[in-house]
C-alpha atoms as a PDB file:
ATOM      1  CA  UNK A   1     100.981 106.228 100.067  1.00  0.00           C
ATOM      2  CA  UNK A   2     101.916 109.983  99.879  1.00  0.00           C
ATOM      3  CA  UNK A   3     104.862 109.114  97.851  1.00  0.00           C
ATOM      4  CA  UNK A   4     102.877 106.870  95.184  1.00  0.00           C
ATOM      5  CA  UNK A   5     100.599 109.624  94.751  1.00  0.00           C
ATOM      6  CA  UNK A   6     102.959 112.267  93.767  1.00  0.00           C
ATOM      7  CA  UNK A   7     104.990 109.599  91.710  1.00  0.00           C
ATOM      8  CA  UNK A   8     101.610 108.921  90.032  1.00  0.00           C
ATOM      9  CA  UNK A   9     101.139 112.786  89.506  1.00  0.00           C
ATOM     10  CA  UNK A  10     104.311 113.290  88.288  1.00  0.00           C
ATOM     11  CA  UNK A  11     105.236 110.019  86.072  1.00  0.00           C
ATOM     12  CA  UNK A  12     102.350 109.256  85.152  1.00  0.00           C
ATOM     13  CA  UNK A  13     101.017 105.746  85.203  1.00  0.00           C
ATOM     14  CA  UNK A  14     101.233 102.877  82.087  1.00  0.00           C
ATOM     15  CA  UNK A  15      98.334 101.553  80.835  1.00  0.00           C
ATOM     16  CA  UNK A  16      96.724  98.951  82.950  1.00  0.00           C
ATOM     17  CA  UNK A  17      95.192  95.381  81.805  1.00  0.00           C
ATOM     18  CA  UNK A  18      92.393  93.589  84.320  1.00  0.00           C
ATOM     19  CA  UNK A  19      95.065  91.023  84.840  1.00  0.00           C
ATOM     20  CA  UNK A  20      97.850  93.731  86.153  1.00  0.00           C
ATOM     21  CA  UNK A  21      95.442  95.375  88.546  1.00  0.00           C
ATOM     22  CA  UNK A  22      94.488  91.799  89.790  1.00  0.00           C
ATOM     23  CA  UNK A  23      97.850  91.114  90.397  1.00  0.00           C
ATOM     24  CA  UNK A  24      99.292  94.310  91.840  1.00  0.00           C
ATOM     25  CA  UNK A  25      95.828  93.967  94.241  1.00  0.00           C
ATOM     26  CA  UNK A  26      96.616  90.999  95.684  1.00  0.00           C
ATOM     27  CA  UNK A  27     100.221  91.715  96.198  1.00  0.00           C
ATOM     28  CA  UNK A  28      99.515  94.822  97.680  1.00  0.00           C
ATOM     29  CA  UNK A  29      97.295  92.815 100.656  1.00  0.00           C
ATOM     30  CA  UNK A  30     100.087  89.952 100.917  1.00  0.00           C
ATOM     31  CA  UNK A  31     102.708  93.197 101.590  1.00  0.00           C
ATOM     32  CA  UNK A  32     100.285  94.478 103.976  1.00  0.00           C
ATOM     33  CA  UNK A  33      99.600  91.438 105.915  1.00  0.00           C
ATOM     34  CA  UNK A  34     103.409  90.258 105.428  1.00  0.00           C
ATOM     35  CA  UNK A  35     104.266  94.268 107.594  1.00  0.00           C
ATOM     36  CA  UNK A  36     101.502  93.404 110.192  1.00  0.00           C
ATOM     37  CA  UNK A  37     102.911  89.346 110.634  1.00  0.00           C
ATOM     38  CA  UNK A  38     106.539  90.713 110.381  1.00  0.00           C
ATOM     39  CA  UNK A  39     105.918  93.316 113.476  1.00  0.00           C
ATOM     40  CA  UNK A  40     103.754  91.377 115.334  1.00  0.00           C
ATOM     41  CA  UNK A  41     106.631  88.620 115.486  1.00  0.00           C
ATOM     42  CA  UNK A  42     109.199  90.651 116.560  1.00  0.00           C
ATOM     43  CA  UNK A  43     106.928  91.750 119.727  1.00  0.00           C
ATOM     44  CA  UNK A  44     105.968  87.659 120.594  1.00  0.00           C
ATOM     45  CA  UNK A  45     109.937  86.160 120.110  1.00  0.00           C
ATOM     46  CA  UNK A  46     113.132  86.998 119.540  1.00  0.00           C
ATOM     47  CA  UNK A  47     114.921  88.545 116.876  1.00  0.00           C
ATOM     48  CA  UNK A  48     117.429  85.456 117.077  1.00  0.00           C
ATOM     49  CA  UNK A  49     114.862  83.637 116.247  1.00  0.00           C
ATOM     50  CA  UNK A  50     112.517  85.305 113.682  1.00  0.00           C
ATOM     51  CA  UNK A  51     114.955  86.930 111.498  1.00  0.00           C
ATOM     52  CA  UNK A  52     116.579  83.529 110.052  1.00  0.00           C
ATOM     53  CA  UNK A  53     112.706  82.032 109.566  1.00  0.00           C
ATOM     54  CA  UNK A  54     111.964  85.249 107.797  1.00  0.00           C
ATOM     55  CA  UNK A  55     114.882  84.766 105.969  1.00  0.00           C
ATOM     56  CA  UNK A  56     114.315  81.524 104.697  1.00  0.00           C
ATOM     57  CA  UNK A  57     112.289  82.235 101.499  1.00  0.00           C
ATOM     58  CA  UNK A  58     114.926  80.958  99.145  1.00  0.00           C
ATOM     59  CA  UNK A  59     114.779  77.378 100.667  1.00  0.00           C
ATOM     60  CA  UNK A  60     111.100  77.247  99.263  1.00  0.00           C
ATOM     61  CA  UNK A  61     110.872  79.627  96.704  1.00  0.00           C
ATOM     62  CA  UNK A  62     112.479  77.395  93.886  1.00  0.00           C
ATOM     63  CA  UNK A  63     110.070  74.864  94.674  1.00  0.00           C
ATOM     64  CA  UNK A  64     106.900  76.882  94.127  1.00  0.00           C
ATOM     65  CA  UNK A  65     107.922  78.245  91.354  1.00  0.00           C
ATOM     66  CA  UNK A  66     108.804  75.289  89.895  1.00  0.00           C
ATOM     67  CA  UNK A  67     105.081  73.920  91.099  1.00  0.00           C
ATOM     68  CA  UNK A  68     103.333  77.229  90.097  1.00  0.00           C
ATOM     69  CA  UNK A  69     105.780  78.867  87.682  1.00  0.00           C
ATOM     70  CA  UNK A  70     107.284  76.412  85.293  1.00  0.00           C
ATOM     71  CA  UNK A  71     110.787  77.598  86.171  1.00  0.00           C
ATOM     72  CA  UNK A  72     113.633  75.434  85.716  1.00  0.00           C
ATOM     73  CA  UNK A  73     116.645  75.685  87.444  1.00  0.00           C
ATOM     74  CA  UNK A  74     119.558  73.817  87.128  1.00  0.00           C
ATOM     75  CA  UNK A  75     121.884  72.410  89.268  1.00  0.00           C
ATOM     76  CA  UNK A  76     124.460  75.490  89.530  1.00  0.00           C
ATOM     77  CA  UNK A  77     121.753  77.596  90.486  1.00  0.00           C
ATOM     78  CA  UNK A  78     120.612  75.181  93.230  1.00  0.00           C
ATOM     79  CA  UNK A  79     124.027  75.100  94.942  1.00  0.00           C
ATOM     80  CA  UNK A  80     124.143  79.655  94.419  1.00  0.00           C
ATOM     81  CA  UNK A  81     121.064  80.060  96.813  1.00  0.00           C
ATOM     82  CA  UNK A  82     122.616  77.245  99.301  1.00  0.00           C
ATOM     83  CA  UNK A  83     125.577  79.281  99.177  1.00  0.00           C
ATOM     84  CA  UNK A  84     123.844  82.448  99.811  1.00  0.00           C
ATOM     85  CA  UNK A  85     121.303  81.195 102.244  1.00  0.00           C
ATOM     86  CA  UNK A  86     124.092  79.410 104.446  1.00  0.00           C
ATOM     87  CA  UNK A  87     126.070  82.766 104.506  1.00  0.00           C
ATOM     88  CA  UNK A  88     123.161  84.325 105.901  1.00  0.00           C
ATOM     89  CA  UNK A  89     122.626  82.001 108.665  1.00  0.00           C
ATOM     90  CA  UNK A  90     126.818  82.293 109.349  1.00  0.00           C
ATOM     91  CA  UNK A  91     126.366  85.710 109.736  1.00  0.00           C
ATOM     92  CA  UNK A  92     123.435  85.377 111.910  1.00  0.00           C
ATOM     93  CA  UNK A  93     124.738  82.866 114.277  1.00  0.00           C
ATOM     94  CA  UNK A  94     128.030  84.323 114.594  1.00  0.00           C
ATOM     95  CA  UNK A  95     129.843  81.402 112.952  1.00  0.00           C
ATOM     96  CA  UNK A  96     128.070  79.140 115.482  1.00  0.00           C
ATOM     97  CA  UNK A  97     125.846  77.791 112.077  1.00  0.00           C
ATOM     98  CA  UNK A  98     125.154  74.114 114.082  1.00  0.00           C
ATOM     99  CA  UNK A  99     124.569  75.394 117.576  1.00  0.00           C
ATOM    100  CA  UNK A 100     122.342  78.146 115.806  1.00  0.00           C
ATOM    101  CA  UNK A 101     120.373  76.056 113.581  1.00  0.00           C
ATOM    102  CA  UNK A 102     120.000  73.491 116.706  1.00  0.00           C
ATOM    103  CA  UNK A 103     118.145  76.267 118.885  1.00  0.00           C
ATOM    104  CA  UNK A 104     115.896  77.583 115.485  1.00  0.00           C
ATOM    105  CA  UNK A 105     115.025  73.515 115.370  1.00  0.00           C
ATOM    106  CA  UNK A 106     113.923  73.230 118.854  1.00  0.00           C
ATOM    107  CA  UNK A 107     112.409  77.151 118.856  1.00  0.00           C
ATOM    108  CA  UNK A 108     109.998  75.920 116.585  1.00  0.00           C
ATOM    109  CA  UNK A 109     107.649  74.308 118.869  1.00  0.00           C
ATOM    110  CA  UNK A 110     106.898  77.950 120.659  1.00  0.00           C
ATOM    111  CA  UNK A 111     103.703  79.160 120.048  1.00  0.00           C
ATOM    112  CA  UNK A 112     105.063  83.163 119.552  1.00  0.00           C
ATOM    113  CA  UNK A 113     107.094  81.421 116.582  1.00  0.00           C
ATOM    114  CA  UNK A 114     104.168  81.083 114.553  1.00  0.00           C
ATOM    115  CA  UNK A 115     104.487  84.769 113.576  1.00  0.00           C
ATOM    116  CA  UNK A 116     107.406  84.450 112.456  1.00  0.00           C
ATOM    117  CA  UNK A 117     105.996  81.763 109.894  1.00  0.00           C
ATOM    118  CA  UNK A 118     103.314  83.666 108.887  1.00  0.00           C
ATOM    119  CA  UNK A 119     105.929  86.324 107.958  1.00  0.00           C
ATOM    120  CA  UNK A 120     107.565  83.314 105.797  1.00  0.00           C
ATOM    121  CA  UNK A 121     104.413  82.170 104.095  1.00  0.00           C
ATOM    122  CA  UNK A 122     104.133  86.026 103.475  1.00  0.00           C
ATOM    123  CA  UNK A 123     107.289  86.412 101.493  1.00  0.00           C
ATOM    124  CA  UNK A 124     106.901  83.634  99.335  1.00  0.00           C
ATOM    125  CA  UNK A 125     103.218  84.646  98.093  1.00  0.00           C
ATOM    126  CA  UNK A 126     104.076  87.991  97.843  1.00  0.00           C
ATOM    127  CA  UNK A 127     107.302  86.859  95.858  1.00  0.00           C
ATOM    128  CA  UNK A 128     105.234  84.211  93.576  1.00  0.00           C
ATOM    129  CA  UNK A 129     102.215  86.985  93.189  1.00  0.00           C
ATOM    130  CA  UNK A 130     105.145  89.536  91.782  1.00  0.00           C
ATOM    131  CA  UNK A 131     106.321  87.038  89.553  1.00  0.00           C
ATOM    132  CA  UNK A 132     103.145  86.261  87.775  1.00  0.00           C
ATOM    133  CA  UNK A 133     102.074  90.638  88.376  1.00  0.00           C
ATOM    134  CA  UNK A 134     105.593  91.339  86.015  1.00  0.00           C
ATOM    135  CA  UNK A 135     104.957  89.050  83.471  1.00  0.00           C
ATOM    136  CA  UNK A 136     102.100  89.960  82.745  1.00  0.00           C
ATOM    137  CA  UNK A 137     103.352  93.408  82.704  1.00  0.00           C
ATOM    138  CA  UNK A 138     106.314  92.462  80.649  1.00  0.00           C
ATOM    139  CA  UNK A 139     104.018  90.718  78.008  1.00  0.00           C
ATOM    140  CA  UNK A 140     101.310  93.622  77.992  1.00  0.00           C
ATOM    141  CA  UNK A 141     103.930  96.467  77.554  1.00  0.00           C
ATOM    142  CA  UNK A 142     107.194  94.849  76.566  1.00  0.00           C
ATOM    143  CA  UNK A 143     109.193  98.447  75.951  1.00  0.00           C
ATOM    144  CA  UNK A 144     108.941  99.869  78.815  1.00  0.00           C
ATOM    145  CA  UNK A 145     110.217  97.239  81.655  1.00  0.00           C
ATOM    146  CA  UNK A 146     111.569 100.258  83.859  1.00  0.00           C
ATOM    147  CA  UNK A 147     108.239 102.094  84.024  1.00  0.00           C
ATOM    148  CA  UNK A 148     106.203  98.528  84.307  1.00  0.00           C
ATOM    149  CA  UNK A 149     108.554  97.961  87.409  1.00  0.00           C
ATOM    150  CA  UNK A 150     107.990 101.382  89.478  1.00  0.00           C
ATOM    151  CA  UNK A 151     104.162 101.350  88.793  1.00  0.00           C
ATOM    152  CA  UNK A 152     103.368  97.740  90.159  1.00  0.00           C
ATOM    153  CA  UNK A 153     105.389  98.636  92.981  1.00  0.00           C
ATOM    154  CA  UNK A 154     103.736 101.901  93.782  1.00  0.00           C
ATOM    155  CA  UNK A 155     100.089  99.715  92.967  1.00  0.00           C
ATOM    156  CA  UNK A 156     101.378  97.063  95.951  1.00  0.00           C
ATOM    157  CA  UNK A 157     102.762  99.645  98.389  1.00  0.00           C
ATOM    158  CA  UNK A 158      99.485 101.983  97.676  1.00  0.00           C
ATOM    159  CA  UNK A 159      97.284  99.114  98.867  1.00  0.00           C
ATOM    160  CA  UNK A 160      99.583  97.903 101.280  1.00  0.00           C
ATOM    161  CA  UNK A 161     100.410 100.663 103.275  1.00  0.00           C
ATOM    162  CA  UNK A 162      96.657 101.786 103.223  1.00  0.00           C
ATOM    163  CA  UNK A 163      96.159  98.342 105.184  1.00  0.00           C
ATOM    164  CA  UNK A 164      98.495  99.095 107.709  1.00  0.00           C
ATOM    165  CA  UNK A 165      97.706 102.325 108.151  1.00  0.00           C
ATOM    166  CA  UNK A 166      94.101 101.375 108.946  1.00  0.00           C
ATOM    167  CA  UNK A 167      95.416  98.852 111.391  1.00  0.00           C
ATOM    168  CA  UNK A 168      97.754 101.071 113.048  1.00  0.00           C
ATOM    169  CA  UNK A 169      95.318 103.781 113.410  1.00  0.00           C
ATOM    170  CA  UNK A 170      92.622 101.271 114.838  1.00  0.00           C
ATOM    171  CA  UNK A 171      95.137  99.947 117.490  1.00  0.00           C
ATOM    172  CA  UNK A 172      96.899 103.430 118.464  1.00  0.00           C
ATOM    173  CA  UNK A 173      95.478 106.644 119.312  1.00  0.00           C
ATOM    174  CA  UNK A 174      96.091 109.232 116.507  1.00  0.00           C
ATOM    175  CA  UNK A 175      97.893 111.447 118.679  1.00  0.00           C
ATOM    176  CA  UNK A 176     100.025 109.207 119.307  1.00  0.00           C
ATOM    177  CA  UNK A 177     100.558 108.696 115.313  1.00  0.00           C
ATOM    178  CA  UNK A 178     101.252 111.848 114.710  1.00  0.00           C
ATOM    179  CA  UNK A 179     103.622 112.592 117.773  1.00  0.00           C
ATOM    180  CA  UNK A 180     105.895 109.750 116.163  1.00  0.00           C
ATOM    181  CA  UNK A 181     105.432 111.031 112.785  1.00  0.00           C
ATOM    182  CA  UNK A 182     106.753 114.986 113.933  1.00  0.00           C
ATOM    183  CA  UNK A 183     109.669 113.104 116.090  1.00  0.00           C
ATOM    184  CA  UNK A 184     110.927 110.426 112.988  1.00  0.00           C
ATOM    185  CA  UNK A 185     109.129 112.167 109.807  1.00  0.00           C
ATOM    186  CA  UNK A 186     112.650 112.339 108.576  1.00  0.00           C
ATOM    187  CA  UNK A 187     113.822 109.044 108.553  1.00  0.00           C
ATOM    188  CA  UNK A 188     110.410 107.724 107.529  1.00  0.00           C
ATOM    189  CA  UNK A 189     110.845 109.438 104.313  1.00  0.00           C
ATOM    190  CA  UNK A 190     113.822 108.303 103.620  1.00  0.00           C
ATOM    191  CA  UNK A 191     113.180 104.839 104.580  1.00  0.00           C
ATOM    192  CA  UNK A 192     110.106 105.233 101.758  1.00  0.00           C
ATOM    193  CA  UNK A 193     112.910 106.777  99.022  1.00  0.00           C
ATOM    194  CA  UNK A 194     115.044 103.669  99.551  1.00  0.00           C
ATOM    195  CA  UNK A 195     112.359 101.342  99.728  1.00  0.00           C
ATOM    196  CA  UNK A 196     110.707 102.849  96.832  1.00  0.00           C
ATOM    197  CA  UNK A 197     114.323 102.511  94.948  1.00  0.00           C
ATOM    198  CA  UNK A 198     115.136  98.897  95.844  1.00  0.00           C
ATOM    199  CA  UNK A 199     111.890  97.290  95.578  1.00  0.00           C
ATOM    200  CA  UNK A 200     110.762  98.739  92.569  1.00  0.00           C
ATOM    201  CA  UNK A 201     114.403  97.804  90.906  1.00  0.00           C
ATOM    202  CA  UNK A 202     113.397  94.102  91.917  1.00  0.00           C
ATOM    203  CA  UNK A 203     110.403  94.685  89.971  1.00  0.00           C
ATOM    204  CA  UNK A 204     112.183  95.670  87.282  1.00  0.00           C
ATOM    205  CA  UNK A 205     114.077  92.534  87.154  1.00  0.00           C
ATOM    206  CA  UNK A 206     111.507  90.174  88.202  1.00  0.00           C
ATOM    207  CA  UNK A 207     110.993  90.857  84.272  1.00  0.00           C
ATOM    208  CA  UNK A 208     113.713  89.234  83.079  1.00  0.00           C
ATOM    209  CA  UNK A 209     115.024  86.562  85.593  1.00  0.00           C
ATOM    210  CA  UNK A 210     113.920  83.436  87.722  1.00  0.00           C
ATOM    211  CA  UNK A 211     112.161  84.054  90.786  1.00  0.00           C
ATOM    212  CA  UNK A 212     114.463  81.859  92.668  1.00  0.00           C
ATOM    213  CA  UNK A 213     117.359  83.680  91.585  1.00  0.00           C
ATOM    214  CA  UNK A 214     115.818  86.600  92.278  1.00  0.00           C
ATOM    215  CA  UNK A 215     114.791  86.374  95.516  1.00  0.00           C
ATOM    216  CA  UNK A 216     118.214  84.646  96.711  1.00  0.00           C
ATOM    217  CA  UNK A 217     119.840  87.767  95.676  1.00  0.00           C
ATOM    218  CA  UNK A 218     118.040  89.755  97.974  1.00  0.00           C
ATOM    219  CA  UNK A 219     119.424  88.679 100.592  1.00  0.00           C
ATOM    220  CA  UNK A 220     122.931  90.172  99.893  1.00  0.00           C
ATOM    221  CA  UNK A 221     121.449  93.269 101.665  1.00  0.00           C
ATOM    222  CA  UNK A 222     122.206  91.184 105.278  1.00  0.00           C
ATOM    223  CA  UNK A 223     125.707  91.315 104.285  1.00  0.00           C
ATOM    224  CA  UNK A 224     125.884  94.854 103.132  1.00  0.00           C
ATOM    225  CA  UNK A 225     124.516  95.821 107.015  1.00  0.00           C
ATOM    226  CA  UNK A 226     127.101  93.692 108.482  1.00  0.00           C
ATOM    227  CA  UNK A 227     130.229  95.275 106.501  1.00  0.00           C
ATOM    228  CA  UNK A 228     128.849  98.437 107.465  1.00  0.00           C
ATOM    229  CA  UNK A 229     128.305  97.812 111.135  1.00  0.00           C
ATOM    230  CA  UNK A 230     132.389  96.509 110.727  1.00  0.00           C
ATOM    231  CA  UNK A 231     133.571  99.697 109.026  1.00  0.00           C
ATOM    232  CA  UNK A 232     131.353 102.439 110.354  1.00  0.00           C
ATOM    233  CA  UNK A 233     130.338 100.924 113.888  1.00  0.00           C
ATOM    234  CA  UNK A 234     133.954  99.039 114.650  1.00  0.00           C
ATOM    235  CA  UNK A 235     132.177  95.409 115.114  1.00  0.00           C
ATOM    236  CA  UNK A 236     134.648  92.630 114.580  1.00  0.00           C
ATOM    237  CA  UNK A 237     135.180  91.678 111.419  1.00  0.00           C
ATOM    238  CA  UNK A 238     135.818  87.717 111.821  1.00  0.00           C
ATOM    239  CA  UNK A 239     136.671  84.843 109.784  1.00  0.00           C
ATOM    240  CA  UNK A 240     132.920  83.604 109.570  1.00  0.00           C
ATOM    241  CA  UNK A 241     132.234  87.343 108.573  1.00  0.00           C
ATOM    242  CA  UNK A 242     134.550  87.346 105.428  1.00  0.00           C
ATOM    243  CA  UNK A 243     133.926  83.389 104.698  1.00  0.00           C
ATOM    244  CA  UNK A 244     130.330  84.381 104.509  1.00  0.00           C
ATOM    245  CA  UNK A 245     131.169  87.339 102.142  1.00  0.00           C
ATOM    246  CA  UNK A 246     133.211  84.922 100.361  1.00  0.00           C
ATOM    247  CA  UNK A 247     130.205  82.418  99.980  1.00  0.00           C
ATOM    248  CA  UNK A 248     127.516  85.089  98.798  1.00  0.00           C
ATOM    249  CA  UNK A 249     130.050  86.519  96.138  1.00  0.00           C
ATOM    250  CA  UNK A 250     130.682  83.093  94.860  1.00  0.00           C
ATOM    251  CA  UNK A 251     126.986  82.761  95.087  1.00  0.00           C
ATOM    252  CA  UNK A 252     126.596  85.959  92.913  1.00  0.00           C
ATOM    253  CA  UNK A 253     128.985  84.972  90.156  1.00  0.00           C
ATOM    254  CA  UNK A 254     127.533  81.731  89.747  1.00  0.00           C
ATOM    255  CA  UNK A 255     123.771  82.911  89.450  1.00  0.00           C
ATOM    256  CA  UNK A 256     125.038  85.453  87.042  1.00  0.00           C
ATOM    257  CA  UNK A 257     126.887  82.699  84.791  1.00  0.00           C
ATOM    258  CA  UNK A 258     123.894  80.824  84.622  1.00  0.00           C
ATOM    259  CA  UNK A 259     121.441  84.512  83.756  1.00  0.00           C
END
């Protein structure tokens, strides 16, 4: 929130439609609800469990947007986000991708799981509700995609983070808060600068390409952590490591053949 504020001071902020603020409202209380879910599930189950559900978005994405969007996609497309989405679940099950997918089947049933699905059902609104937020940007100030992009995001995060704030501060005793905030203030602003920097570059794009797409690309940031827990950390770097590099590259190029 302190962030947006100075970036609003600073940059200044583009000229706002009814339709813009509507959006950038609504996907500021899907981000906040989509933090609270996200937490919440990884105190009820296991990480083994909720990060591939959380994951999942691209499976359903496509369809919504082809429901709610009008987007098309063709075949080639289809088969990129299987790609990507299957190297995701490789790396996550350690090459084990049948055993893996055989314990998320039967996981499903627990009760703590349904966290983890309202994280899901988070990610897809939020992603749709971005969508529809940067079009309408795009269409109501069509030279300026950059600045559209880093405003919408600081309008979600604003409203987002103020609803977690409120939550955290109504379930935790402030000195608590603020203990944790003099021990990590460091990191926490640099987790803001990078979040800031990523998710307002997806905005950006959400300008320009499919949703789908989009959103499948995101996930190539699972594979960045794993090379870098293999180079920096000395992890093994296995075949089902560099087959699912392989699989999200080949992903990449054929998404961006079809752009």
């Amino acid at each position: 929130m302190v962030m947006a504020l100075i970036a609003y001071i600073w940059f200044g902020m583009a000229p706002l439609n009814s339709e813009i603020v509507f959006w950038g409202a609504l996907s500021g209380v899907l981000h906040g609800i989509y933090i609270l879910c996200l937490s919440r599930a990884y105190t009820t189950a296991d990480i083994s469990y909720v990060y591939p559900i959380a994951r999942s978005a691209p499976v359903f994405v496509p369809i919504f947007a082809w429901l709610l969007l009008d987007e098309s996609l063709n075949s080639t497309t289809f088969l990129a986000i299987a790609l990507i989405l299957s190297a995701i679940y490789i790396l996550h099950f350690d090459g084990k991708l049948k055993e893996g997918l055989d314990n998320l089947i039967k996981a499903v049933k627990h009760q703590d799981l349904r966290w983890a699905f309202y994280t899901l059902v988070m990610v897809v609104s939020y992603s749709l509700v971005d969508k529809k937020g940067m079009d309408s940007f795009l269409q109501h100030l069509p030279d300026q995609p950059f600045i559209n992009g880093v405003t919408f995001f600081f309008i979600e995060a604003t409203i987002g983070f103020a609803l977690c704030n409120a939550y955290v501060f109504a379930k935790h005793p402030a000195k608590t808060i603020f203990q944790t905030w003099r021990n990590e203030w460091k990191k926490a602003i640099l987790a803001g600068v990078c979040t800031m920097g990523s998710y307002g570059l997806i905005c950006v794009v959400l300008q320009f390409e499919a949703l789908s797409a989009v959103v499948s690309l995101r996930q190539v940031s699972v594979l960045m952590v794993v090379y870098w827990g293999c180079w920096k950390l000395g992890e093994p770097f296995g075949r089902e490591r560099l087959l699912a590099g392989v699989l999200i590259v080949v992903g990449i190029i054929l998404i961006g053949i079809n752009s």
